[in-house]
C-alpha atoms as a PDB file:
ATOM      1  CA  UNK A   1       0.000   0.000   0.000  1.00  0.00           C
ATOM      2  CA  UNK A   2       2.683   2.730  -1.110  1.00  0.00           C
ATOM      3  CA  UNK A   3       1.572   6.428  -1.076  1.00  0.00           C
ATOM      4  CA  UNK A   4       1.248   7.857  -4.210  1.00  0.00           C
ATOM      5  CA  UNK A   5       1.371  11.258  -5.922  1.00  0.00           C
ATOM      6  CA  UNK A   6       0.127  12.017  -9.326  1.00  0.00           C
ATOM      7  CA  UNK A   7       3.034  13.553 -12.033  1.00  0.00           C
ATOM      8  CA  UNK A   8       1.128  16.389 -13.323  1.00  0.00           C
ATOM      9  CA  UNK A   9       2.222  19.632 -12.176  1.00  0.00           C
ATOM     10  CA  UNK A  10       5.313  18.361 -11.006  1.00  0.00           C
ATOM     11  CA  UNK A  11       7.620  17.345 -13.798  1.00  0.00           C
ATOM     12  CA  UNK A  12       6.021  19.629 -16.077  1.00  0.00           C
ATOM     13  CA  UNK A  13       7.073  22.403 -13.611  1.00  0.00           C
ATOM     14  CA  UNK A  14      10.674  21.630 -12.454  1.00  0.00           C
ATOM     15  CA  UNK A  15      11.690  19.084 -14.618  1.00  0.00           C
ATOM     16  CA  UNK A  16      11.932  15.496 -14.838  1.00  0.00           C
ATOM     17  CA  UNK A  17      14.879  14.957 -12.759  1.00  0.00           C
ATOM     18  CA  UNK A  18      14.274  17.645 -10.171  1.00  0.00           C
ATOM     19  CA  UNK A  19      10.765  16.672 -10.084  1.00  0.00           C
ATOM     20  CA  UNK A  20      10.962  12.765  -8.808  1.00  0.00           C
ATOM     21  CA  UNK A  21      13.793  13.751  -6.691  1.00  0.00           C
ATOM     22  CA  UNK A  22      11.481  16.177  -4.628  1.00  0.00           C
ATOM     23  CA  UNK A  23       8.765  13.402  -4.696  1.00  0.00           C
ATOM     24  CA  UNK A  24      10.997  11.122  -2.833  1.00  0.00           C
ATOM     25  CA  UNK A  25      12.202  13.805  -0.265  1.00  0.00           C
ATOM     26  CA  UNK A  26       8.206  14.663   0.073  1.00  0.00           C
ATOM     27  CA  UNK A  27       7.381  11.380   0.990  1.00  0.00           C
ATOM     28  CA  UNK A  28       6.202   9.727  -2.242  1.00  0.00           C
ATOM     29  CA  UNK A  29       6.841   5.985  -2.842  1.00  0.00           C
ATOM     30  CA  UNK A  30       5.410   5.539  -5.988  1.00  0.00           C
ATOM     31  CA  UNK A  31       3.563   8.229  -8.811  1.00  0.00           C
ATOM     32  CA  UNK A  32       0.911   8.213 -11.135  1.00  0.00           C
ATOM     33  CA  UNK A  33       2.661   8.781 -13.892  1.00  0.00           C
ATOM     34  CA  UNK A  34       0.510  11.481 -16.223  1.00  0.00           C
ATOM     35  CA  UNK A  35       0.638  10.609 -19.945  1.00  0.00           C
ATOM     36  CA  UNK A  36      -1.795  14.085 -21.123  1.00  0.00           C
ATOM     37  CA  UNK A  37       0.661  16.787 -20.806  1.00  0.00           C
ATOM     38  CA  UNK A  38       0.354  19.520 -23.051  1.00  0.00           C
ATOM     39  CA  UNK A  39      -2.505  17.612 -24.541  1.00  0.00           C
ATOM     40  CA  UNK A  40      -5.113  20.575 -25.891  1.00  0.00           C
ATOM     41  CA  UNK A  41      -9.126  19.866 -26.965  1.00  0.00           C
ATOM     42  CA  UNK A  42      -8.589  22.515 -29.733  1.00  0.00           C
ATOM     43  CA  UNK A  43      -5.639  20.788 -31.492  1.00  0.00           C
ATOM     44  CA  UNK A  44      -7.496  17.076 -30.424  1.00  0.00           C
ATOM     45  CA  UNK A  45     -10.507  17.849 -32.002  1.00  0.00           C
ATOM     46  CA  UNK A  46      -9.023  18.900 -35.209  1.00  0.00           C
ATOM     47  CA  UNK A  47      -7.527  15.539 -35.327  1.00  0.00           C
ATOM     48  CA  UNK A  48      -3.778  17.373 -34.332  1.00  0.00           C
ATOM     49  CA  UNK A  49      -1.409  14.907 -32.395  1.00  0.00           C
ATOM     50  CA  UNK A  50      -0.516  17.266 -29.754  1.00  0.00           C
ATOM     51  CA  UNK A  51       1.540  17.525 -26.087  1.00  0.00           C
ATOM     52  CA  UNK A  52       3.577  14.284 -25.227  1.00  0.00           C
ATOM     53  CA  UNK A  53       2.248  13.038 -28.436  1.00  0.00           C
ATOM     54  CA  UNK A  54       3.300  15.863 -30.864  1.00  0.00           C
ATOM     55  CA  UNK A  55       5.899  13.382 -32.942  1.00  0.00           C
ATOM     56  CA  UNK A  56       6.440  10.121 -33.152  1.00  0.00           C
ATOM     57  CA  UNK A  57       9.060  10.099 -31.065  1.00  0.00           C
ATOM     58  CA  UNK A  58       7.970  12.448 -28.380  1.00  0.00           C
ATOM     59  CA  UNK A  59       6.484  10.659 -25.792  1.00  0.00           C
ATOM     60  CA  UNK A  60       8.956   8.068 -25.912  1.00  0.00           C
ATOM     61  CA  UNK A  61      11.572  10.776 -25.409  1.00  0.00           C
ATOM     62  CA  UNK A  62       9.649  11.275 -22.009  1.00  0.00           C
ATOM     63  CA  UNK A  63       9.668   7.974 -21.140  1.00  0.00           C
ATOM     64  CA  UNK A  64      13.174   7.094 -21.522  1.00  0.00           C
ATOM     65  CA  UNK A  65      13.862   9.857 -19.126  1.00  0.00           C
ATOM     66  CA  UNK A  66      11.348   9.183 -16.432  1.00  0.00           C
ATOM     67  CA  UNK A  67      12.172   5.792 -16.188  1.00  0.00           C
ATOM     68  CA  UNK A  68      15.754   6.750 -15.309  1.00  0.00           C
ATOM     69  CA  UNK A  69      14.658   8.853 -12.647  1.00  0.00           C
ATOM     70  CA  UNK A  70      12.400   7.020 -11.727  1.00  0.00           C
ATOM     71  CA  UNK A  71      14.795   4.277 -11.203  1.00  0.00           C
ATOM     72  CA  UNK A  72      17.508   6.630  -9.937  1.00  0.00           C
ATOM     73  CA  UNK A  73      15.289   7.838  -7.057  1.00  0.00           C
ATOM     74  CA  UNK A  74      13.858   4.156  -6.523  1.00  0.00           C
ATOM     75  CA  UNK A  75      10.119   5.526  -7.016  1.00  0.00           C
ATOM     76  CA  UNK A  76       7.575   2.669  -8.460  1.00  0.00           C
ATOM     77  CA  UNK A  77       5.668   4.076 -11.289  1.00  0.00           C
ATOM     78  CA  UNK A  78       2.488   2.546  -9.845  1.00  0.00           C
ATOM     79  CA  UNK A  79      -0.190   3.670 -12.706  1.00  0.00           C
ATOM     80  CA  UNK A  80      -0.517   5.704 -15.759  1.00  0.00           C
ATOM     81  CA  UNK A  81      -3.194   7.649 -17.064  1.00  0.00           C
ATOM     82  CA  UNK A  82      -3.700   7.356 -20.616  1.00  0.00           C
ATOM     83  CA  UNK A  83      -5.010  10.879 -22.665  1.00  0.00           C
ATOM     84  CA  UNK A  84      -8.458  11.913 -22.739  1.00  0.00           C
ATOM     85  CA  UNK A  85     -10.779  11.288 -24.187  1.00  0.00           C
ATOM     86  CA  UNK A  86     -11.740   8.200 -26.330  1.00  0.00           C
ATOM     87  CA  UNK A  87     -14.254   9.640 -27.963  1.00  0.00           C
ATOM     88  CA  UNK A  88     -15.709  12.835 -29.638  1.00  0.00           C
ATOM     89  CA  UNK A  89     -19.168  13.690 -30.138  1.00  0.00           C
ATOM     90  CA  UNK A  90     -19.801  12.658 -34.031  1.00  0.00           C
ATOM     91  CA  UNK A  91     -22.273  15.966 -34.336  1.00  0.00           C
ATOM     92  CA  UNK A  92     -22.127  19.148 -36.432  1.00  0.00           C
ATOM     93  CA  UNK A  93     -20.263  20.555 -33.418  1.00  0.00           C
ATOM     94  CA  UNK A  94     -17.177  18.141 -34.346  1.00  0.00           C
ATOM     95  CA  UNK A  95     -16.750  17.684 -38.065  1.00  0.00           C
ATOM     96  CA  UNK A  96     -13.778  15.933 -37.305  1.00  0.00           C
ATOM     97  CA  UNK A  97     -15.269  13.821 -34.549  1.00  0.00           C
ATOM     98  CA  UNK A  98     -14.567  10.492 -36.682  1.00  0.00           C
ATOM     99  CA  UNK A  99     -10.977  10.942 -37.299  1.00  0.00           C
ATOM    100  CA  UNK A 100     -10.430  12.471 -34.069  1.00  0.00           C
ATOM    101  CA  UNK A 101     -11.540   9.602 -32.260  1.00  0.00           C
ATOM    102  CA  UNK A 102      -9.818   7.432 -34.158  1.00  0.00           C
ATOM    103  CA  UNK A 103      -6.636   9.133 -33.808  1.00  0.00           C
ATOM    104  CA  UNK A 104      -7.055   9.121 -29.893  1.00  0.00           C
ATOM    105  CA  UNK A 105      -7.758   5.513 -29.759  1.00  0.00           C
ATOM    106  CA  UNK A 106      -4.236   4.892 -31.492  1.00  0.00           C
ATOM    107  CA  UNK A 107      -2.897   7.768 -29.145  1.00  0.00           C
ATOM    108  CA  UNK A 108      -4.164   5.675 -26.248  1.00  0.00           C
ATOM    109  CA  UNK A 109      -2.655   2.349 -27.385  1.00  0.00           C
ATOM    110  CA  UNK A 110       0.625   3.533 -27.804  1.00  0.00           C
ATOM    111  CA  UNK A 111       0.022   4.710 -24.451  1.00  0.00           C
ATOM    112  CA  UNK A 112       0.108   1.076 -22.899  1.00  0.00           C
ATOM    113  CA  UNK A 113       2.870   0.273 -24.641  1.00  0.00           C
ATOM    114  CA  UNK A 114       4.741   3.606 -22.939  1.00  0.00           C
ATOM    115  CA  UNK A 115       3.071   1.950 -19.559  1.00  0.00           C
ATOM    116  CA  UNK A 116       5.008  -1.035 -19.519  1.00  0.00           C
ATOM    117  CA  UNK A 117       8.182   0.222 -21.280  1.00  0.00           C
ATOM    118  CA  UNK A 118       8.522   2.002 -17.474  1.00  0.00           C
ATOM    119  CA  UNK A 119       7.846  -0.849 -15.949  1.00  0.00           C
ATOM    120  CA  UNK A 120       4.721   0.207 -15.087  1.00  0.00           C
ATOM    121  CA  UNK A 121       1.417  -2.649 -14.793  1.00  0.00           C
ATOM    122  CA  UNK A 122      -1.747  -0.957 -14.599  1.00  0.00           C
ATOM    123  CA  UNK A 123      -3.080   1.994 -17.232  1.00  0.00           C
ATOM    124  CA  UNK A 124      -6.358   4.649 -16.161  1.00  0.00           C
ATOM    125  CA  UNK A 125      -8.065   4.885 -19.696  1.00  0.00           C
ATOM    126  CA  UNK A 126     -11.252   6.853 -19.260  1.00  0.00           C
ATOM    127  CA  UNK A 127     -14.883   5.164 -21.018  1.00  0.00           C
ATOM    128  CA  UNK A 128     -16.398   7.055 -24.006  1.00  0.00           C
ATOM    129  CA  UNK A 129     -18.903   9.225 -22.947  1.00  0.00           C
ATOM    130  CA  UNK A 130     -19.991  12.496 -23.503  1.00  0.00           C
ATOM    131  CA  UNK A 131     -18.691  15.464 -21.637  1.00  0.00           C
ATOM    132  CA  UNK A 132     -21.741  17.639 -22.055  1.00  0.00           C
ATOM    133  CA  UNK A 133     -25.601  16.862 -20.074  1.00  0.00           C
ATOM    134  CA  UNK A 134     -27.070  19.822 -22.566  1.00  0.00           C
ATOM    135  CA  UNK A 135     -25.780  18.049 -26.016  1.00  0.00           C
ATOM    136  CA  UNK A 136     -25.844  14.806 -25.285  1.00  0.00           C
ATOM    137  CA  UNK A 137     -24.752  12.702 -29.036  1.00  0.00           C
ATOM    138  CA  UNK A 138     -25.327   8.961 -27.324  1.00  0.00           C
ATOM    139  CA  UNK A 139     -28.056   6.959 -25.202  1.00  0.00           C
ATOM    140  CA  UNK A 140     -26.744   4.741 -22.944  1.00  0.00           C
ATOM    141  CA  UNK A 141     -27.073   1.776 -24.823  1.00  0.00           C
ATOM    142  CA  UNK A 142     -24.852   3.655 -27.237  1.00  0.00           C
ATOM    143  CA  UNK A 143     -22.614   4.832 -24.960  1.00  0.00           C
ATOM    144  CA  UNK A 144     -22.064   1.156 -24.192  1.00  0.00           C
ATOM    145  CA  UNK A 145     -21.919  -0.551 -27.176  1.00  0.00           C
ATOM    146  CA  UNK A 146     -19.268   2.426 -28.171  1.00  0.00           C
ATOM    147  CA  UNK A 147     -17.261   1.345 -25.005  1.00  0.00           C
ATOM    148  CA  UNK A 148     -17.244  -2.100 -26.089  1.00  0.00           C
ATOM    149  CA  UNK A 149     -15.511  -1.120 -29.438  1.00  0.00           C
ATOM    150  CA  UNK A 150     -13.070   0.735 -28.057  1.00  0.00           C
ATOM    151  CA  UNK A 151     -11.519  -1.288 -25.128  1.00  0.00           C
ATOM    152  CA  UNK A 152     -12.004  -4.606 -27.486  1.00  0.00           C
ATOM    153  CA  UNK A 153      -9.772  -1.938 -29.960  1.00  0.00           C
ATOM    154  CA  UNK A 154      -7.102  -2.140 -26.958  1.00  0.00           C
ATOM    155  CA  UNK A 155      -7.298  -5.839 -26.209  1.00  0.00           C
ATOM    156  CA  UNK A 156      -4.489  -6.879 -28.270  1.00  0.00           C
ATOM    157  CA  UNK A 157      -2.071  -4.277 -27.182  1.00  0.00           C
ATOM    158  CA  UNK A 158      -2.998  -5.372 -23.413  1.00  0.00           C
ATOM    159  CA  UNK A 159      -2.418  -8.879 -24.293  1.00  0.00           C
ATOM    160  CA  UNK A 160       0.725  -8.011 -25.924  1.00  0.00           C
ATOM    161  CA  UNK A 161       2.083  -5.734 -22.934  1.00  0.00           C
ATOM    162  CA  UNK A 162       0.937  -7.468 -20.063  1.00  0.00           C
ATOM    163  CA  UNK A 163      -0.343  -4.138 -19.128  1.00  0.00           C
ATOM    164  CA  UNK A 164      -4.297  -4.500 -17.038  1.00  0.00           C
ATOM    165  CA  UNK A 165      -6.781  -1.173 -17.967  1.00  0.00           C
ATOM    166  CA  UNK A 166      -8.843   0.691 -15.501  1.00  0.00           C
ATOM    167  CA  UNK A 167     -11.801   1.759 -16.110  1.00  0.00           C
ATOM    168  CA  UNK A 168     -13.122   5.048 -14.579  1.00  0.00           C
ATOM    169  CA  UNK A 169     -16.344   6.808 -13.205  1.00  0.00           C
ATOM    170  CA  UNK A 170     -17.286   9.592 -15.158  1.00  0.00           C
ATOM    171  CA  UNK A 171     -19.487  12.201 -14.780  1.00  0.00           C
ATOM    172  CA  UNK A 172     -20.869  14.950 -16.957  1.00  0.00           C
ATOM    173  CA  UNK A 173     -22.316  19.027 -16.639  1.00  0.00           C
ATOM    174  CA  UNK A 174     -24.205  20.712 -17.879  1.00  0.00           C
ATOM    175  CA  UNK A 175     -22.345  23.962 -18.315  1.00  0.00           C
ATOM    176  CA  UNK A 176     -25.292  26.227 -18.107  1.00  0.00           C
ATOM    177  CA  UNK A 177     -26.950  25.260 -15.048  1.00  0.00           C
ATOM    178  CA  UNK A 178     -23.593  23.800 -13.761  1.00  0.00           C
ATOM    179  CA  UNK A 179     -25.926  20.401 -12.746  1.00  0.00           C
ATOM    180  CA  UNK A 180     -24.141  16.900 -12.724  1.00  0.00           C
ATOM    181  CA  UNK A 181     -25.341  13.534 -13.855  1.00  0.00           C
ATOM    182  CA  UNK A 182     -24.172  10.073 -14.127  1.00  0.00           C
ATOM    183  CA  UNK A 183     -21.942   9.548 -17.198  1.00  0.00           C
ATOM    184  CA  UNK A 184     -20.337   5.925 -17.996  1.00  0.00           C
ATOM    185  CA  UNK A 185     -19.385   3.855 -15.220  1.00  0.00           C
ATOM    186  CA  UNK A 186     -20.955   5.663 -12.357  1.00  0.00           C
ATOM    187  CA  UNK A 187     -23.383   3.592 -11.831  1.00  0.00           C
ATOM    188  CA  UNK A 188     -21.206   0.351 -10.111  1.00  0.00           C
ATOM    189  CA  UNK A 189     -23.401  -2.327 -11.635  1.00  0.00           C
ATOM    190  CA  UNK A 190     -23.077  -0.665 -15.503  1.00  0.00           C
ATOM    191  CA  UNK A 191     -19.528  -0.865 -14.258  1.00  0.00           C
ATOM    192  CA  UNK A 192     -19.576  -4.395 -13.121  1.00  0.00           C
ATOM    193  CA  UNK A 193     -21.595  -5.390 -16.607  1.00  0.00           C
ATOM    194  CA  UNK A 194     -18.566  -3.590 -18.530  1.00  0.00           C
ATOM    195  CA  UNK A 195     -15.433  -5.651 -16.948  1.00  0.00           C
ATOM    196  CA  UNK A 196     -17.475  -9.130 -16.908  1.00  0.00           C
ATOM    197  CA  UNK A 197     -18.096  -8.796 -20.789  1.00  0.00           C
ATOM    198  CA  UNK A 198     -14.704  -7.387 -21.137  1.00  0.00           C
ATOM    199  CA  UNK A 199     -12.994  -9.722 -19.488  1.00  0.00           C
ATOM    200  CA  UNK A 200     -15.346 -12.678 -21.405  1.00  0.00           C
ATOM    201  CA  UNK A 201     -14.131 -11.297 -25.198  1.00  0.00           C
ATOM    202  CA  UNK A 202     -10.330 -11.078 -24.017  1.00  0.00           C
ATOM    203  CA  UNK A 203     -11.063 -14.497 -22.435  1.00  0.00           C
ATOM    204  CA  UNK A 204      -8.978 -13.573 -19.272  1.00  0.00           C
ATOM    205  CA  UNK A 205      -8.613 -10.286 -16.477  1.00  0.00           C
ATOM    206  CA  UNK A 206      -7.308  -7.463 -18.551  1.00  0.00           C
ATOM    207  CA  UNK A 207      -9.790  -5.211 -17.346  1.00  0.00           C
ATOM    208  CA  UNK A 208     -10.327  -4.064 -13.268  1.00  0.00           C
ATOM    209  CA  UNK A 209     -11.223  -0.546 -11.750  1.00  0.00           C
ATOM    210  CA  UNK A 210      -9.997   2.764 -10.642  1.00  0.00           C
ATOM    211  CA  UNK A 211     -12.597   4.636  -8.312  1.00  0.00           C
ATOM    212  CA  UNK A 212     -12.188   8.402  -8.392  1.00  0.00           C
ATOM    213  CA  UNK A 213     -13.488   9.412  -5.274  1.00  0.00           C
ATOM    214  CA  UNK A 214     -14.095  13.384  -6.279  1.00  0.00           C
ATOM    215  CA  UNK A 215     -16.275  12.039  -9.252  1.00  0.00           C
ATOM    216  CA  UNK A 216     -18.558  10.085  -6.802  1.00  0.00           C
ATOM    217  CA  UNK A 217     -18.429  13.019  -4.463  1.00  0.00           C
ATOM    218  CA  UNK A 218     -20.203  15.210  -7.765  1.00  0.00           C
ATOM    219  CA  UNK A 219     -22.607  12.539  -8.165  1.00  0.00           C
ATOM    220  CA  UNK A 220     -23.483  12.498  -4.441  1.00  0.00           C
ATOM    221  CA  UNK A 221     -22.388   8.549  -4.548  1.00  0.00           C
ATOM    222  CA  UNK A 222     -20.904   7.247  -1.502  1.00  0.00           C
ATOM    223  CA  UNK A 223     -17.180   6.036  -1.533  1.00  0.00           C
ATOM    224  CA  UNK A 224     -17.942   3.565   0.753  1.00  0.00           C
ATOM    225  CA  UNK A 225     -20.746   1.970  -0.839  1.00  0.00           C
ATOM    226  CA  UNK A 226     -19.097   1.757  -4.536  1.00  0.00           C
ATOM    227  CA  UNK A 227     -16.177   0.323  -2.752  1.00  0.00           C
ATOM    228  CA  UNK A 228     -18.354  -2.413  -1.343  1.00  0.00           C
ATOM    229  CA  UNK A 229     -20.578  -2.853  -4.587  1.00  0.00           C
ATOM    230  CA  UNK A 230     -17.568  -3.184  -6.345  1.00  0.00           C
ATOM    231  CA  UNK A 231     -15.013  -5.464  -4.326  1.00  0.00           C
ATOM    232  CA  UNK A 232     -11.635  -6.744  -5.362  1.00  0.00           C
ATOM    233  CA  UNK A 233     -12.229  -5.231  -9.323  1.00  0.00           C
ATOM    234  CA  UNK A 234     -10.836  -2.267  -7.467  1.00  0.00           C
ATOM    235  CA  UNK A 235      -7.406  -2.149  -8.492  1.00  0.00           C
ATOM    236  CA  UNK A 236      -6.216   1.723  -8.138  1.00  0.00           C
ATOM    237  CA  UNK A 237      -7.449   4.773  -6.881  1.00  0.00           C
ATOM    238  CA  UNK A 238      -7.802   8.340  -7.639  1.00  0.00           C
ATOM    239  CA  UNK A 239      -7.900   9.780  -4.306  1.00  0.00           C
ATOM    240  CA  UNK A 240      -8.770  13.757  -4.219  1.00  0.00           C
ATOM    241  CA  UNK A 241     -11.753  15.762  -2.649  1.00  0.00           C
ATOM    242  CA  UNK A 242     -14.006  18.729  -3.618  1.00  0.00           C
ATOM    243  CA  UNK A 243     -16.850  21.201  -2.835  1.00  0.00           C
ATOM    244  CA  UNK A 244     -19.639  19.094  -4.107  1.00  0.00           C
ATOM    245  CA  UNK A 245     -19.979  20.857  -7.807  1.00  0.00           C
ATOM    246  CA  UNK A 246     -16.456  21.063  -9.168  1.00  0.00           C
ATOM    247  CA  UNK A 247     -13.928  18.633 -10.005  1.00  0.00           C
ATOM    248  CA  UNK A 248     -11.061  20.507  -8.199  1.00  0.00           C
ATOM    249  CA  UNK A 249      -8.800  17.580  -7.724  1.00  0.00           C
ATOM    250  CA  UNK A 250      -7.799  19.431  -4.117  1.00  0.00           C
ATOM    251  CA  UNK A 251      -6.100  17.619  -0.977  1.00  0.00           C
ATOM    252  CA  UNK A 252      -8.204  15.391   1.559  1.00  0.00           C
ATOM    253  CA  UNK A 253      -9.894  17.754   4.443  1.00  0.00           C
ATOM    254  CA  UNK A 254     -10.184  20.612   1.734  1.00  0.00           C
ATOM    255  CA  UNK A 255     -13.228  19.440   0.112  1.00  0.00           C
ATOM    256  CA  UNK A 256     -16.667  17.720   1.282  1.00  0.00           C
ATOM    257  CA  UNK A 257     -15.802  13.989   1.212  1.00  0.00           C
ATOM    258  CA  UNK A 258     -16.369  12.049   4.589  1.00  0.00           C
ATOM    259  CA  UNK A 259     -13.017  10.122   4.362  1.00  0.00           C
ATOM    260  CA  UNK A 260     -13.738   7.620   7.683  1.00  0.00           C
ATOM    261  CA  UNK A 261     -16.247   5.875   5.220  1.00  0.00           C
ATOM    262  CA  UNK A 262     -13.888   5.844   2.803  1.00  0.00           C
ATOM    263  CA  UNK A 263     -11.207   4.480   4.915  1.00  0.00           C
ATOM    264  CA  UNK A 264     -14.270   2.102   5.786  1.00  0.00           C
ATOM    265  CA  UNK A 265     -14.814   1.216   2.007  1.00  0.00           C
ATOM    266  CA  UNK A 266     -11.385   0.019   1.903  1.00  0.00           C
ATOM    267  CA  UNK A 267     -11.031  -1.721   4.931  1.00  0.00           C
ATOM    268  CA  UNK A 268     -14.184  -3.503   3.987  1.00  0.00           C
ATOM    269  CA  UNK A 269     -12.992  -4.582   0.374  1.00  0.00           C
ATOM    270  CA  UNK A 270      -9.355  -5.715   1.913  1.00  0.00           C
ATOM    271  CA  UNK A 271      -8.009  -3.336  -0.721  1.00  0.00           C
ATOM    272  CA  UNK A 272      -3.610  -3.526  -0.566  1.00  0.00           C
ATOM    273  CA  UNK A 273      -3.289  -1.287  -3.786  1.00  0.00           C
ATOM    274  CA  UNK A 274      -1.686   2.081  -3.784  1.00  0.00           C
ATOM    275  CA  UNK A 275      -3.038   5.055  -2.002  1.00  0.00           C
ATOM    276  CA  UNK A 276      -2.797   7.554  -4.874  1.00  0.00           C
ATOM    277  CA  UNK A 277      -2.980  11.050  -4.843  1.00  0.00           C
ATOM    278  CA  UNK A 278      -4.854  13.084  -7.965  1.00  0.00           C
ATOM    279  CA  UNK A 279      -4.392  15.961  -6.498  1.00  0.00           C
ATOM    280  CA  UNK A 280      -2.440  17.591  -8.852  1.00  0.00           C
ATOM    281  CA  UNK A 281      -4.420  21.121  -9.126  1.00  0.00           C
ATOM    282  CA  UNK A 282      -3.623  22.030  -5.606  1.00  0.00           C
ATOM    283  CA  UNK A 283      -0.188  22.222  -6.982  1.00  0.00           C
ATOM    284  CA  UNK A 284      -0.884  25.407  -9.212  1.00  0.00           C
ATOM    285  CA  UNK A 285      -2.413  27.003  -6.035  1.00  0.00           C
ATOM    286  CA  UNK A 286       0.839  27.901  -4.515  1.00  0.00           C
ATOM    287  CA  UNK A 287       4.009  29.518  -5.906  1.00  0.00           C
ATOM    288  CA  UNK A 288       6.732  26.470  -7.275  1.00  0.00           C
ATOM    289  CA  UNK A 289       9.095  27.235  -4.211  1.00  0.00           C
ATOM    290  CA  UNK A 290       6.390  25.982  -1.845  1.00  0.00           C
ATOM    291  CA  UNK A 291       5.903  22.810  -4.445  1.00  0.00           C
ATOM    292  CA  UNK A 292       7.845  20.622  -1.732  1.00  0.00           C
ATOM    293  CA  UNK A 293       6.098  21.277   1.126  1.00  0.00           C
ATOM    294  CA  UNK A 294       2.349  20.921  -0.551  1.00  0.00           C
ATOM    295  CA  UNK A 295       4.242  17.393  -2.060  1.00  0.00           C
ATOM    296  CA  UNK A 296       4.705  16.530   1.720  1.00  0.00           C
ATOM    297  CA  UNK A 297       0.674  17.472   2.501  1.00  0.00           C
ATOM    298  CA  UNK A 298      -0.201  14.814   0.841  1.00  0.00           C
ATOM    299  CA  UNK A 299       2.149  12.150   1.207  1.00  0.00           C
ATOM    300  CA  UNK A 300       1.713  12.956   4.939  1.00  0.00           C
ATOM    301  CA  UNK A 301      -2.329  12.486   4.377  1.00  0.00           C
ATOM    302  CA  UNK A 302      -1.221   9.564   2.841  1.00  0.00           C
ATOM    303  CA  UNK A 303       0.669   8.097   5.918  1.00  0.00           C
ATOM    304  CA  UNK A 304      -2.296   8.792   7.729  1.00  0.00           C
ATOM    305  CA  UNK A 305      -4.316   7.000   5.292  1.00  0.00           C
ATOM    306  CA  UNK A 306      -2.660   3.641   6.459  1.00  0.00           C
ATOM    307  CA  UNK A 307      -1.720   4.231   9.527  1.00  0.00           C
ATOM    308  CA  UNK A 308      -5.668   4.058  10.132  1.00  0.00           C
ATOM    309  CA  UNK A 309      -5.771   1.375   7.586  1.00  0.00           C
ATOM    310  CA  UNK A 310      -3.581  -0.868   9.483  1.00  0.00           C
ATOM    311  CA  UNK A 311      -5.166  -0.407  12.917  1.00  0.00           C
ATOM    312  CA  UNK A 312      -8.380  -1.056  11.470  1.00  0.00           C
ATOM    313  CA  UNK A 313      -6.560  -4.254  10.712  1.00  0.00           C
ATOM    314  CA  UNK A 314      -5.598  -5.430  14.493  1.00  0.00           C
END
């Protein structure tokens, strides 16, 4: 159960080097290693390879060197997160939508491959889905029979890599009234119907489950309870809190979420994975220099996390 601390605005802020060698003094013992720098919606959705994934040779560039530092600071890279999204809204808004797609689902593949080049076993890859409530382009059964597509799309590379994909709760807004609603995999027994039939067309487990815990906190779903509906398909964690209506990915305490029932959740589920951190916009509220002490916030929280975790066992 190592503490974990999400990439983004880290590396990207003091470089690569400098970066994992203040996660280590901070506290961290492994990182989510973010694979969507730099990535823009603009350039995506004009079918533009953009970010990490600008060349051909780009992202691998950036994964030679983490992996060295990585290594050189003896920090697992405990998860990835692929780059979002897997899917564009095939209406007038996005004439490219097609292409685009398809160009993201190639993006995403290559991304598992960069996953287990740094040694790395699990990937987050988020569901298609649509990211607006007032334009919605699919139904659910849609929605699902898009999803099916797509992560049968990324069976081979799995089975070539080794590498398992999470699935993730989603949510989506709509921007005028600033309402939330259930978007794929929120609802844990859509969730559970996704990795059976998954798991059934790749004929083994290449598929489990990362729970974000600020998307169930937007959805007014319980931590506790999708961490009990769910069991051991949850494999990682995105760990961060909020006010109820925004996804601020802020530190634990700073937000709304009742984290003794998620502690419970876990406890209850026997979960051992990483406790990881995706808290990475709390970063950008303070000036660089104080980077290493907000870094030590949360591996602290962390710490804390289990600490209670392992009393909870005796």
């Amino acid at each position: 159960m190592k503490i974990s601390i999400q990439t983004a605005n880290v590396l990207d802020v003091v470089g690569i080097d400098e970066g994992f060698a203040m996660l280590k003094k901070a506290g961290a013992e492994a990182v989510d290693l973010a694979l969507d720098i730099g990535m823009s919606w603009d350039e995506l959705k004009q079918c533009r390879r953009c970010g990490l994934f600008a060349t051909e040779t780009s992202a691998w560039d950036y994964a030679k060197e983490v992996k060295a530092a990585a290594e050189k600071y003896g920090i697992e890279i405990g998860q990835c997160h692929a780059p979002a999204p897997s899917y564009f809204p095939h209406t007038d808004m996005y004439p490219h939508a097609e292409e685009a797609t398809k160009m993201m689902w190639e993006i995403i593949a290559e991304s598992i491959r960069i996953c287990r080049y740094v040694g790395c076993s699990h990937i987050v890859v988020h569901p298609c889905c649509d990211g607006s409530a007032r334009y919605p382009s699919l139904t659910k059964e849609e929605e699902y029979k898009w999803n099916i597509a797509f992560y049968s799309y990324l069976i081979p590379t799995l089975k070539e890599t080794g590498v398992t994909c999470c699935l993730e709760n989603m949510y989506c807004q709509d921007w005028g009234t600033k309402k939330t609603y259930l978007s794929a995999c929120s609802d844990m027994n859509e969730t559970l119907r996704y990795l059976d039939e998954l798991n059934g067309i790749a004929g083994e487990k290449l598929f489990a489950f990362c729970l974000d815990i600020g998307h169930c906190l937007l959805l007014g779903i319980d931590p506790c309870d999708a961490l009990v509906k769910l069991g051991d398909k949850v494999e990682l964690l995105h760990i961060h809190d909020n006010d109820g209506f925004g996804d601020l990915h802020i530190a634990p305490y700073l937000g709304v979420c009742n984290w003794e029932r998620f502690l419970k959740g876990l406890h209850a589920i026997g979960y051992k994975g990483n406790l990881s951190f995706e808290t990475a916009a709390i970063n950008r509220k303070f000036p660089k220099e104080v980077l290493p002490e907000v870094l030590g916030l949360i591996a602290g929280t962390g710490r804390y996390f289990r600490d209670r975790l392992n009393a909870m066992e005796d």
